[in-house]
C-alpha atoms as a PDB file:
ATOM      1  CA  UNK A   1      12.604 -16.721  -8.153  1.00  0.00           C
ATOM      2  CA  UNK A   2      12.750 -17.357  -4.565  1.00  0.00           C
ATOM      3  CA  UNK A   3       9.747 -19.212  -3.347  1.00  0.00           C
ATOM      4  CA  UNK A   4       9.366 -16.926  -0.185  1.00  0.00           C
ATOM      5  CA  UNK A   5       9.481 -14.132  -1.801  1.00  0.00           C
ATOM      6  CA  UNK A   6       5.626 -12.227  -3.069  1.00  0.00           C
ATOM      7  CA  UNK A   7       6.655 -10.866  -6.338  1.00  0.00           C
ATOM      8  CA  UNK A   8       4.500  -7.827  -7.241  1.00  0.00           C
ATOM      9  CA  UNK A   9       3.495  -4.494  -9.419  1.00  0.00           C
ATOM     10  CA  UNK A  10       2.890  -1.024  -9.093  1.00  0.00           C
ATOM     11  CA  UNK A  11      -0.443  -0.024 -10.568  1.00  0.00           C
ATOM     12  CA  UNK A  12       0.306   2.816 -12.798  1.00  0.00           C
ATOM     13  CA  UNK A  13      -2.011   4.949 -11.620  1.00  0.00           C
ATOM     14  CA  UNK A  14      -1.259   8.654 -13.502  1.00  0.00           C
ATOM     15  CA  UNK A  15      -0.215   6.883 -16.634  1.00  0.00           C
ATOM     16  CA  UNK A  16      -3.406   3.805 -17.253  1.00  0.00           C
ATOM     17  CA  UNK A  17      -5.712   6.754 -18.586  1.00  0.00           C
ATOM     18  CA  UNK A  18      -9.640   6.358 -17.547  1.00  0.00           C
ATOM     19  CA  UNK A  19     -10.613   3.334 -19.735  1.00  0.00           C
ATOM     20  CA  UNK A  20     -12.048   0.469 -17.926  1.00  0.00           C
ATOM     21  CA  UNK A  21     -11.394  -1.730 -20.627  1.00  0.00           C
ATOM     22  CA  UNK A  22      -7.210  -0.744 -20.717  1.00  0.00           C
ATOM     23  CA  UNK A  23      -7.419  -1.398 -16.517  1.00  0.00           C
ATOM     24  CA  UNK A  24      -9.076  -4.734 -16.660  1.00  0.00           C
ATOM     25  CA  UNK A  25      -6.601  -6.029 -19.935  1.00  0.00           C
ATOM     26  CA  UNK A  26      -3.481  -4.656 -17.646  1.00  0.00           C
ATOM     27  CA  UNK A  27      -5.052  -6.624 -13.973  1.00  0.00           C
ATOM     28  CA  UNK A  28      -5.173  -9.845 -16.076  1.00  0.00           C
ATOM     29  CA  UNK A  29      -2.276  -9.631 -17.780  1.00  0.00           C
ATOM     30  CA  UNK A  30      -0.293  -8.712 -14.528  1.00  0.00           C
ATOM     31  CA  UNK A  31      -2.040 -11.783 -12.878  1.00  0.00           C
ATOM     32  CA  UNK A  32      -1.533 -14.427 -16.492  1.00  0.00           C
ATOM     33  CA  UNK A  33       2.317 -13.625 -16.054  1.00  0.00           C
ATOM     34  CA  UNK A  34       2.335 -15.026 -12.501  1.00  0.00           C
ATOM     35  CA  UNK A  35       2.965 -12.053 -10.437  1.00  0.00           C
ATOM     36  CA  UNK A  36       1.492 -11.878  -6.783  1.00  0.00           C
ATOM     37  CA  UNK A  37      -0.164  -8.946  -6.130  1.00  0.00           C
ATOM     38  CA  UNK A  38      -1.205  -5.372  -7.274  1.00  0.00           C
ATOM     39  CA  UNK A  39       0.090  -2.347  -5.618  1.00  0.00           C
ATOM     40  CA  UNK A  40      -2.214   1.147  -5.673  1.00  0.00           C
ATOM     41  CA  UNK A  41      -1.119   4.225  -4.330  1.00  0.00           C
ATOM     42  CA  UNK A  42      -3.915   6.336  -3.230  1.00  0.00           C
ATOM     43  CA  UNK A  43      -4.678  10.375  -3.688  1.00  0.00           C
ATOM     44  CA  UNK A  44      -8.166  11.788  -3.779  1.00  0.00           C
ATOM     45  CA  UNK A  45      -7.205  15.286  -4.292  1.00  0.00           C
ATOM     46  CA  UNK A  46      -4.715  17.130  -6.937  1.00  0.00           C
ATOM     47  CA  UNK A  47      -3.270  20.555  -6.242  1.00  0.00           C
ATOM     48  CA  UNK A  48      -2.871  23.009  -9.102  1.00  0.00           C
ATOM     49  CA  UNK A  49       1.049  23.279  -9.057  1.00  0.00           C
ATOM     50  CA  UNK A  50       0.146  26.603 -10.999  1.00  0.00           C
ATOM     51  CA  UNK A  51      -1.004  28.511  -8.316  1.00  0.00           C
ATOM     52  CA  UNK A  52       0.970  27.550  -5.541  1.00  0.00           C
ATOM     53  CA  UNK A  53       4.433  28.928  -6.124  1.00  0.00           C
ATOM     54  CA  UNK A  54       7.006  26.774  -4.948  1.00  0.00           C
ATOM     55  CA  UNK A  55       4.835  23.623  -4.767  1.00  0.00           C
ATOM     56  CA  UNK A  56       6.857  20.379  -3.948  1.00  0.00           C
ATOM     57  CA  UNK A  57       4.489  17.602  -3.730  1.00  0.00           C
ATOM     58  CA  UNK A  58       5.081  14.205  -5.143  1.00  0.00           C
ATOM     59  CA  UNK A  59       1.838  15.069  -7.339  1.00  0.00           C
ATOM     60  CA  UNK A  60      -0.521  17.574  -8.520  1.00  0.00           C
ATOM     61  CA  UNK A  61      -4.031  18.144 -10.733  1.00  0.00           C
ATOM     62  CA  UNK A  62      -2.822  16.947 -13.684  1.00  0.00           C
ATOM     63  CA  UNK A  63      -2.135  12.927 -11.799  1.00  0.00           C
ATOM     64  CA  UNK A  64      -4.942  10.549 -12.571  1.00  0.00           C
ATOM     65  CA  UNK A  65      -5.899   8.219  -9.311  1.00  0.00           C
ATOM     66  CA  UNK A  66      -8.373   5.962  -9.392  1.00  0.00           C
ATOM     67  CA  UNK A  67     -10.095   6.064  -6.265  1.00  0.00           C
ATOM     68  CA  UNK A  68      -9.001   2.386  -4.767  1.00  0.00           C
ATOM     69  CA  UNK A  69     -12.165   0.639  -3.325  1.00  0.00           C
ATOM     70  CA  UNK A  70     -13.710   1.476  -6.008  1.00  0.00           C
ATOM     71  CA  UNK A  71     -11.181   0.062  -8.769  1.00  0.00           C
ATOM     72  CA  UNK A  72     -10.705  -3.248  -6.548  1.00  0.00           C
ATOM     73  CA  UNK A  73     -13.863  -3.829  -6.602  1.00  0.00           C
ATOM     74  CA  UNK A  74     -14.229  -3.717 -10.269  1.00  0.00           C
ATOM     75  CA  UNK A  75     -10.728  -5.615 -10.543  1.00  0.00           C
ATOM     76  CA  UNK A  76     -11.448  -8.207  -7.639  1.00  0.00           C
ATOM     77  CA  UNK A  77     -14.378  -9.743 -10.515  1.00  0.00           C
ATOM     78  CA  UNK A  78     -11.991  -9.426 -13.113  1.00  0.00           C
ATOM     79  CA  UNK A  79      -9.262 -11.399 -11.740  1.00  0.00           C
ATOM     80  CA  UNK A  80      -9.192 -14.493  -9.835  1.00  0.00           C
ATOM     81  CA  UNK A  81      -6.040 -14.691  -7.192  1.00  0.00           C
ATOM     82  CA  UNK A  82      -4.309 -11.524  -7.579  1.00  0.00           C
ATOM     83  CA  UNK A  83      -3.637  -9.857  -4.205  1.00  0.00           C
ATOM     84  CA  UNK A  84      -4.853  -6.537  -3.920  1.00  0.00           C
ATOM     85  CA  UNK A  85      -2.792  -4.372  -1.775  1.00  0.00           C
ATOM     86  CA  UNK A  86      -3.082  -0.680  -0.674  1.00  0.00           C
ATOM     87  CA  UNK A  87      -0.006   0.980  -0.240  1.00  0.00           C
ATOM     88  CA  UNK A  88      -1.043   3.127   0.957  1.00  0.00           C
ATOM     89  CA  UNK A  89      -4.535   4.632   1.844  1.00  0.00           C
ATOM     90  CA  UNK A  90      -4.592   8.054   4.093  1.00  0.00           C
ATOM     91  CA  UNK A  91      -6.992   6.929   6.614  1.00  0.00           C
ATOM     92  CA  UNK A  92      -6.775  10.192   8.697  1.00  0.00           C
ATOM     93  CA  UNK A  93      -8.643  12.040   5.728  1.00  0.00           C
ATOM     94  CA  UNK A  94     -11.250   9.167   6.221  1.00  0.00           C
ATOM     95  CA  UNK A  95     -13.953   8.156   9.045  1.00  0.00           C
ATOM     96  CA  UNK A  96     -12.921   5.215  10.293  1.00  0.00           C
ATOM     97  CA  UNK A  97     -15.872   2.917  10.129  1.00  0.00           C
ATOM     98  CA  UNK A  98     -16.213   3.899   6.160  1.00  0.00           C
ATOM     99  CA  UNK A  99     -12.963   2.875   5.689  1.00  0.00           C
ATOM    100  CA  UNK A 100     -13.739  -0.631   7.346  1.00  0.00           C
ATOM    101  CA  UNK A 101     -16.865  -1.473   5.843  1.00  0.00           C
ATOM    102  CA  UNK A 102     -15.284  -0.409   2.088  1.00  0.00           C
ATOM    103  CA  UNK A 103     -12.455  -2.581   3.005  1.00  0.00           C
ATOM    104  CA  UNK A 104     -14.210  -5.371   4.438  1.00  0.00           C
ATOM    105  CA  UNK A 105     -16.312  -5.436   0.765  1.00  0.00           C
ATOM    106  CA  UNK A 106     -13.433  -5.969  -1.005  1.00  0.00           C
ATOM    107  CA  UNK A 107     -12.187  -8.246   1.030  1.00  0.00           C
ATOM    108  CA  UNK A 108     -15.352  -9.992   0.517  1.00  0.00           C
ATOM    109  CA  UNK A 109     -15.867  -9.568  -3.140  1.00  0.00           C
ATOM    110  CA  UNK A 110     -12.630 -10.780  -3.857  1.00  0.00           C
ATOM    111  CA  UNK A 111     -12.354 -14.212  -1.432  1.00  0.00           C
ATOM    112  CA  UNK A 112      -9.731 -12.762   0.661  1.00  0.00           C
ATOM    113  CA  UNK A 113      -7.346 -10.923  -1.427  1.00  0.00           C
ATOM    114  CA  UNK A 114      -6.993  -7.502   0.335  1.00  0.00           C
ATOM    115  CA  UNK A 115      -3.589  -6.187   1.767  1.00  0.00           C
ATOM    116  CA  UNK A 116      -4.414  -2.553   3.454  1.00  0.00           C
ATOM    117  CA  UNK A 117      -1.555  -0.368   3.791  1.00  0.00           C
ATOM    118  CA  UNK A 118      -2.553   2.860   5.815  1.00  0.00           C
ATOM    119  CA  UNK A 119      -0.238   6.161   6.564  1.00  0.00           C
ATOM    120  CA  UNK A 120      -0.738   9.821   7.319  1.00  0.00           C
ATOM    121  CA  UNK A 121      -0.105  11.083   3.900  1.00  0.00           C
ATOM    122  CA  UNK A 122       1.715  14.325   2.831  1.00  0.00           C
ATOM    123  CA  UNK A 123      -0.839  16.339   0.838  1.00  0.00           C
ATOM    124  CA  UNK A 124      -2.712  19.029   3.641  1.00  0.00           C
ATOM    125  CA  UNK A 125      -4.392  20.381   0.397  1.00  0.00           C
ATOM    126  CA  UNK A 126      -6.611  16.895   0.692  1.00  0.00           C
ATOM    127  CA  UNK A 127      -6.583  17.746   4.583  1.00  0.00           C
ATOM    128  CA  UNK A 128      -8.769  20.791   3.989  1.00  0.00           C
ATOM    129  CA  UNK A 129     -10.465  20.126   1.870  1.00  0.00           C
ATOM    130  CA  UNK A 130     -12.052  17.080   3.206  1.00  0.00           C
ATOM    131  CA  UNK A 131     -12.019  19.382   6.822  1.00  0.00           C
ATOM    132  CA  UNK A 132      -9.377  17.301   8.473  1.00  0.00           C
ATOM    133  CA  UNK A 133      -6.662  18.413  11.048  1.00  0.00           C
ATOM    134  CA  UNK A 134      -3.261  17.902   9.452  1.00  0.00           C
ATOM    135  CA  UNK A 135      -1.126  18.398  12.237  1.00  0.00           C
ATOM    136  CA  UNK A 136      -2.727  15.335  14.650  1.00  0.00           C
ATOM    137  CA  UNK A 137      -2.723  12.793  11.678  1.00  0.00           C
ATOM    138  CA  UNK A 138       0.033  10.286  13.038  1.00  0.00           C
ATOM    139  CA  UNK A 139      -2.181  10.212  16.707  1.00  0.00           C
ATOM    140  CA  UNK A 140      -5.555   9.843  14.657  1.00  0.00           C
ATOM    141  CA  UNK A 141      -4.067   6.799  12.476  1.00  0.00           C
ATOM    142  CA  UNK A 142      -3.004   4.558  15.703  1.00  0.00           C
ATOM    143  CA  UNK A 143      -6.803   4.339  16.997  1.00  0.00           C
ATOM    144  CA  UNK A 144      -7.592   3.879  13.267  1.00  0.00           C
ATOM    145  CA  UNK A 145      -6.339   0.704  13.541  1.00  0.00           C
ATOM    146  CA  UNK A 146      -7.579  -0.219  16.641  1.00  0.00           C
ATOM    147  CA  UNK A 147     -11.434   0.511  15.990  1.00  0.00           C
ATOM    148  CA  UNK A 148     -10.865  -1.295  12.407  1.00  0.00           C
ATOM    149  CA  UNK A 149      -9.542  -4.216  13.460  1.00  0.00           C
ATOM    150  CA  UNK A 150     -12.251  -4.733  16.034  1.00  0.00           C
ATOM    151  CA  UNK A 151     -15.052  -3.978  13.487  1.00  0.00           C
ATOM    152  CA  UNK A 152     -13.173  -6.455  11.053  1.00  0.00           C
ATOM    153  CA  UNK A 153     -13.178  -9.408  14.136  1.00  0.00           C
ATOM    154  CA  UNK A 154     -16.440  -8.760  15.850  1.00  0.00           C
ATOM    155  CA  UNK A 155     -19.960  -9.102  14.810  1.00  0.00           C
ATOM    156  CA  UNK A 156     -21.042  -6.351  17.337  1.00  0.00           C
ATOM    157  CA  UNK A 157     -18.607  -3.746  19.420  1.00  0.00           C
ATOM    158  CA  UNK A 158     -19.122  -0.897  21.729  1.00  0.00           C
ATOM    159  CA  UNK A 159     -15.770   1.238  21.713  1.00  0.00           C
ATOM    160  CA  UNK A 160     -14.953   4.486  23.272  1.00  0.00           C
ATOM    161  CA  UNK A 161     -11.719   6.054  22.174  1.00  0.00           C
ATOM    162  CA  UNK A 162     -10.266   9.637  21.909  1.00  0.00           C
ATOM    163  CA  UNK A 163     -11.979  10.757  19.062  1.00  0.00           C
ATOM    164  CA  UNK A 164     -14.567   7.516  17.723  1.00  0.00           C
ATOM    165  CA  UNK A 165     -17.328   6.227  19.693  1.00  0.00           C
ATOM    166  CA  UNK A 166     -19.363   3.104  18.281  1.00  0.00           C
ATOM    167  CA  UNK A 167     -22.164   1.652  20.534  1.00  0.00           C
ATOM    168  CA  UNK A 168     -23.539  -1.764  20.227  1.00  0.00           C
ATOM    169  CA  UNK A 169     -22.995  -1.961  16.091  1.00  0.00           C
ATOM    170  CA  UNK A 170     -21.566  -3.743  13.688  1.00  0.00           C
ATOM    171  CA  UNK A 171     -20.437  -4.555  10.188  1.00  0.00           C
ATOM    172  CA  UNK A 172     -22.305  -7.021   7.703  1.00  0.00           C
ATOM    173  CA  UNK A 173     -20.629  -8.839   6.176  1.00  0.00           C
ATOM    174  CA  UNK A 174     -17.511  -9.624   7.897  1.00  0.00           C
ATOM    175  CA  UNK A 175     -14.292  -9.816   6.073  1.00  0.00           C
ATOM    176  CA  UNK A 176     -13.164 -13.188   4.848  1.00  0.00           C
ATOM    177  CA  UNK A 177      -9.682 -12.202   6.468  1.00  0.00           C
ATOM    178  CA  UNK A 178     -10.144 -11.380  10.503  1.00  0.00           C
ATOM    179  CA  UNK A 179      -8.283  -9.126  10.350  1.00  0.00           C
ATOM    180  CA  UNK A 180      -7.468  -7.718   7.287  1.00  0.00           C
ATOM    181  CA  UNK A 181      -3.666  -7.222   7.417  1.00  0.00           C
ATOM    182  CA  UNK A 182      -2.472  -3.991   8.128  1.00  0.00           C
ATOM    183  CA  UNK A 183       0.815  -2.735   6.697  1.00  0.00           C
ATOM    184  CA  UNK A 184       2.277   1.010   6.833  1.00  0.00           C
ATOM    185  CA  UNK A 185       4.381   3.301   4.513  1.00  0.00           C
ATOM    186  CA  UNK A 186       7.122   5.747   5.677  1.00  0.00           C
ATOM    187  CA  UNK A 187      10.543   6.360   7.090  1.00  0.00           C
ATOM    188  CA  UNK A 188      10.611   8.897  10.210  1.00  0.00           C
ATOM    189  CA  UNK A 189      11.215   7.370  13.659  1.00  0.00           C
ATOM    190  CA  UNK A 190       7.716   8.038  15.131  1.00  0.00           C
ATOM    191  CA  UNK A 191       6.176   5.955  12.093  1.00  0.00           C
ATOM    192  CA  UNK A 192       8.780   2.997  12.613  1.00  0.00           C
ATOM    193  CA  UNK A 193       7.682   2.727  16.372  1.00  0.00           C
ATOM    194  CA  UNK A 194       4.083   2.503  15.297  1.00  0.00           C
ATOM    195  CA  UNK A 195       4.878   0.067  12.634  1.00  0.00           C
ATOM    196  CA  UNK A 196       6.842  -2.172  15.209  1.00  0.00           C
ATOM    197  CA  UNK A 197       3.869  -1.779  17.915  1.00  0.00           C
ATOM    198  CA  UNK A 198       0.726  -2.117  14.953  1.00  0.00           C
ATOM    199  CA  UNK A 199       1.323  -3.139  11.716  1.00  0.00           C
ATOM    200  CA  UNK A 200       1.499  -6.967  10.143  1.00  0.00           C
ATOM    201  CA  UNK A 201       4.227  -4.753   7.576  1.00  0.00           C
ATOM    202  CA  UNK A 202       5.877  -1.911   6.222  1.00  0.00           C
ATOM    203  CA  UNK A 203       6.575  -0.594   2.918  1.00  0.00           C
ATOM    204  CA  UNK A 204       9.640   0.454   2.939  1.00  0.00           C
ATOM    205  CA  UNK A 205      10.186   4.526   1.193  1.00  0.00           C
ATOM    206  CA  UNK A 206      12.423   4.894  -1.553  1.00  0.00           C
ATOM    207  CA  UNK A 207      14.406   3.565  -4.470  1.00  0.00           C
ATOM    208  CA  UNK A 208      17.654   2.219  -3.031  1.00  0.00           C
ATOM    209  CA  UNK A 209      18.791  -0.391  -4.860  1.00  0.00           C
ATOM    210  CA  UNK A 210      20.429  -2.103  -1.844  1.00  0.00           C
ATOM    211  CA  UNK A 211      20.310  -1.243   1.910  1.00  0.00           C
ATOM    212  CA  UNK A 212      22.187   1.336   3.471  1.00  0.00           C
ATOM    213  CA  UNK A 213      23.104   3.062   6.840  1.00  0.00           C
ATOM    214  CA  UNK A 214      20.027   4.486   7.216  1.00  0.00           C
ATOM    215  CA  UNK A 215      17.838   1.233   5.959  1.00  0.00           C
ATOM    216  CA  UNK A 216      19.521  -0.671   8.926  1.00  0.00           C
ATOM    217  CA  UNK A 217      18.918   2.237  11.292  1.00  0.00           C
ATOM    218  CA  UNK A 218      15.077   2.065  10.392  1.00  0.00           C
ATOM    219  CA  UNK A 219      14.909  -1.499  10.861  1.00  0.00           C
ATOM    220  CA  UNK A 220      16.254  -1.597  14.427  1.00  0.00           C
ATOM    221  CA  UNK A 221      14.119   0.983  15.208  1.00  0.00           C
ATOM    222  CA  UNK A 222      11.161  -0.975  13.754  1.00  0.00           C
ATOM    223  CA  UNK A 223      12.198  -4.139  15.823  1.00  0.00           C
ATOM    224  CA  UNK A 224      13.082  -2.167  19.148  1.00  0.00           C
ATOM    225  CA  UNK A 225       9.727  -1.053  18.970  1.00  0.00           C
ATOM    226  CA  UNK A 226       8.052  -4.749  17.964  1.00  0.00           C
ATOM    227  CA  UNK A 227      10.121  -6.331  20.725  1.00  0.00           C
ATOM    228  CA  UNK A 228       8.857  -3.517  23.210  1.00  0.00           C
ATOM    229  CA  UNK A 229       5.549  -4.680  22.387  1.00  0.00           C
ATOM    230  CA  UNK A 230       5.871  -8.331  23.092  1.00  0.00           C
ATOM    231  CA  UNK A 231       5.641  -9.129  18.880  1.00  0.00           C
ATOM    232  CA  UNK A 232       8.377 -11.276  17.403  1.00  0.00           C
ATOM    233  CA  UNK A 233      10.214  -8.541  15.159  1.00  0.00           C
ATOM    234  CA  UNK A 234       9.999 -11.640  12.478  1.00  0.00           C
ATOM    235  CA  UNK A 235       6.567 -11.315  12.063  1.00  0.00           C
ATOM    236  CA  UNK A 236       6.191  -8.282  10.648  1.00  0.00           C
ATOM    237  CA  UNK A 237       6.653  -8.058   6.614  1.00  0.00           C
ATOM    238  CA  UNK A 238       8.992  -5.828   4.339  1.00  0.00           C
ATOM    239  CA  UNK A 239       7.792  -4.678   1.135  1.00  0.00           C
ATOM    240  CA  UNK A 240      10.364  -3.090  -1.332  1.00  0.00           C
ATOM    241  CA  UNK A 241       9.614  -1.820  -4.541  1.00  0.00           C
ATOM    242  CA  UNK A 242      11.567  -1.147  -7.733  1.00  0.00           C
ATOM    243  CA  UNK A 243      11.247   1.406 -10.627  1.00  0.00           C
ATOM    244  CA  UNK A 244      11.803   0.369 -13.867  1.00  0.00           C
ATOM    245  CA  UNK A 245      14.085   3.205 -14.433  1.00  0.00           C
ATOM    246  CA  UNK A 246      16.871   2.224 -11.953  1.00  0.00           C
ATOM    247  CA  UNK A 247      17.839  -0.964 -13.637  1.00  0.00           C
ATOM    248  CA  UNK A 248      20.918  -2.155 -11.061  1.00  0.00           C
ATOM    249  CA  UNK A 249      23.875  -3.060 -13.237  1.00  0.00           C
ATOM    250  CA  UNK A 250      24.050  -6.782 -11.592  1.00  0.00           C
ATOM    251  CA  UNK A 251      19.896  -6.838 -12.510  1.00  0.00           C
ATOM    252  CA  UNK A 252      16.924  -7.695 -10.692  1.00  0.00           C
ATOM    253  CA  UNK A 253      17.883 -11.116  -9.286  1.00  0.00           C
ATOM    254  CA  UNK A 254      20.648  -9.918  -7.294  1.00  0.00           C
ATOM    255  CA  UNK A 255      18.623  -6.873  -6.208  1.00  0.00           C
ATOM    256  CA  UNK A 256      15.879  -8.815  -5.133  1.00  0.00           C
ATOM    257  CA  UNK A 257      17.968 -11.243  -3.194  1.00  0.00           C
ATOM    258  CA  UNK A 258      20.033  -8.010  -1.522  1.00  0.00           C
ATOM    259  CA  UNK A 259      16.480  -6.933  -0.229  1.00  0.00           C
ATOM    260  CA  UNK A 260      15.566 -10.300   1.141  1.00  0.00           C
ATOM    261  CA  UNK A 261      19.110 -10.980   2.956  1.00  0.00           C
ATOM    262  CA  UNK A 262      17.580  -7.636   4.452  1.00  0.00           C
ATOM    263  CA  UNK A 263      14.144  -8.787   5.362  1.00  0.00           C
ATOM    264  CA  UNK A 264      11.550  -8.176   2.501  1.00  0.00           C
ATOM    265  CA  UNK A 265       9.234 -10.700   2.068  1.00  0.00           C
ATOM    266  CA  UNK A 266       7.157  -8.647  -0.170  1.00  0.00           C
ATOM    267  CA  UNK A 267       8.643  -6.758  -3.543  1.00  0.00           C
ATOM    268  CA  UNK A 268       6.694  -4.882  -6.242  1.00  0.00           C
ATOM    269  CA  UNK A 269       8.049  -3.604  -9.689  1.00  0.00           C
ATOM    270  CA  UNK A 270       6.801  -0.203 -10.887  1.00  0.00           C
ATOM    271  CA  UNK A 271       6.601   1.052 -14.427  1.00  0.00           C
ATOM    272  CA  UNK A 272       5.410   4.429 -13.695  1.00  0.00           C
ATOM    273  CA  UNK A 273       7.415   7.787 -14.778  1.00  0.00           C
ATOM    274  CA  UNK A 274       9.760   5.668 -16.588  1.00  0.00           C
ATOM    275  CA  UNK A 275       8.914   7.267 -20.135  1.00  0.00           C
ATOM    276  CA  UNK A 276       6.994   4.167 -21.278  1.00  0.00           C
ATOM    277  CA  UNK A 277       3.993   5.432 -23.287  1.00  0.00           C
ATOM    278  CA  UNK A 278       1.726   3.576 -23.806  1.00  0.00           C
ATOM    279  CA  UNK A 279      -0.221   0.194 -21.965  1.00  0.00           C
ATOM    280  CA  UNK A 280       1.260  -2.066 -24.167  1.00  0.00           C
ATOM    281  CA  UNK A 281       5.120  -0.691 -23.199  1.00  0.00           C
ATOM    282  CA  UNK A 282       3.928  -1.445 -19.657  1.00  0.00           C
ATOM    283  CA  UNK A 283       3.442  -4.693 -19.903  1.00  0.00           C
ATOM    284  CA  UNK A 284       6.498  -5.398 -22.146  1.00  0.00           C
ATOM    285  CA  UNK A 285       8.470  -4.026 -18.872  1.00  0.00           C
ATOM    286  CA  UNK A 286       6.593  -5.955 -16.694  1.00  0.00           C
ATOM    287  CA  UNK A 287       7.181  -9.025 -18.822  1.00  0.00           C
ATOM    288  CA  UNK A 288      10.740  -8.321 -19.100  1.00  0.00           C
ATOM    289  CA  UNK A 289      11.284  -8.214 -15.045  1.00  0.00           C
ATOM    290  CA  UNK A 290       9.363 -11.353 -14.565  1.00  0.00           C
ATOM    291  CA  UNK A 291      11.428 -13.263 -17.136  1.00  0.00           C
ATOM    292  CA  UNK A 292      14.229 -11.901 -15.203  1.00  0.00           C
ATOM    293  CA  UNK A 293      13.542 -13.200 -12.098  1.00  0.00           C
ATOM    294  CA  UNK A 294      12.930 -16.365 -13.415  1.00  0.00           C
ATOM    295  CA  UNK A 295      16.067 -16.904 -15.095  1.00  0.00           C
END
């Protein structure tokens, strides 16, 4: 494998089941075979498909998600050096200073391990019902950051911004990391210009298996953007993930190394909706990939 490369998984969130005994067997296997990091996706909220006509999100009520400070703080004492990354949490359904503290426990509990990807999200049934505006989500996310990295890097603050006000407090304990790195998901311009000005990386949407037109286009948007902000374009990571069901015919070696050439310094492997059935299948694909790479 390349060296500079963080090799990583997908948590498979709809398809574990409930058992806390089948999530803590799949964390340490993930971390025995030598992989990185963990990936969770984050939903708090499932539509019933049934009753809205028409309904085209990604998922619905019948999608199991763990809710993810609480699972990595049950998997940061069952694992020892397994990064555990967010990609990615919808902070605008969340106040802010929650959303710090939670992630400044994990960070905490688990010596440093915490990678939080943030974004807007998709689902506006989650918006309402957690009485959040929908349509200012993309403004609300930028101070987001702001206010969390200053909670994350100060013992106390006094901050005054368009919609959070904090005087004189602080958080207790402090993360471990100061700051905990930031990373965003998406593809539209808007988000790439706040991922060149904010974020320490993106994860890039999709399942290409190499870059394309429109992959290059991104990325010059998200260094225009870094550059226009005085940040070295360098600095900011690339995470690409994989799905077990889009094997490339050349395998994962050559994909991986197409990514990198790109940028990515980050890649996960996911094993969701790929028809494997049980937790035990899961791991065999995991196991499969990794002895891939290392061949």
């Amino acid at each position: 494998m390349n060296p500079g490369v963080k090799v990583g998984v997908v948590f498979p969130q709809t398809e574990i089941g409930p058992d806390p005994a089948d999530v803590a067997r799949y964390a340490r296997a993930v971390e025995a075979m030598g992989f990185d990091h963990l990936v969770v996706y984050d939903h708090i909220l499932g539509a019933n498909a049934g009753s809205r006509p028409g309904w085209s999100g990604a998922y619905n009520s019948d999608d199991q998600f763990h809710e993810v400070f609480v699972l990595y703080g049950y998997l940061a004492a069952v694992t020892e050096r397994l990064g555990l990354s967010v990609g990615v949490l919808v902070t605008p359904l969340r106040q802010t200073a929650l959303v710090a503290k939670q992630a400044a426990a994990v960070d905490v509990l688990s010596d440093g391990r915490l990678r939080l990807g943030v974004g807007v999200g998709w689902n506006d049934v989650e918006y309402e019902a957690l009485g959040r505006d929908f349509s200012n989500r993309g403004k609300r996310v930028e101070e987001q950051i702001d206010l969390m990295r200053q909670l994350w890097t100060n013992s106390l603050i006094t901050y005054k911004g368009r919609e959070h006000t904090v005087t004189d407090a602080g958080l207790k304990p402090l993360p471990v990391q100061q700051p905990i790195p930031i990373w965003m998901g998406g593809g539209a311009d808007p988000v790439m210009d706040r991922i060149g000005r904010l974020a320490d990386g993106w994860f890039y949407p999709g399942d290409a298996l190499e870059p394309d037109d429109s992959a290059e286009r991104r990325k010059g948007l998200l260094h225009a953007a870094a550059r226009g902000a005085g940040r070295d374009p360098a600095s900011i990571g690339i995470e690409k993930v994989f799905s077990h069901g889009n094997r490339p015919d050349g395998g994962w070696p050559d994909a991986v190394a197409t990514w990198t050439d790109y940028g990515a310094t980050h890649v996960s492997f996911n094993t969701m909706g790929s028809g494997l059935g049980s937790l035990d299948e899961h791991l065999a694909a995991l196991r499969s990939f990794i002895d891939d790479m290392r061949a």
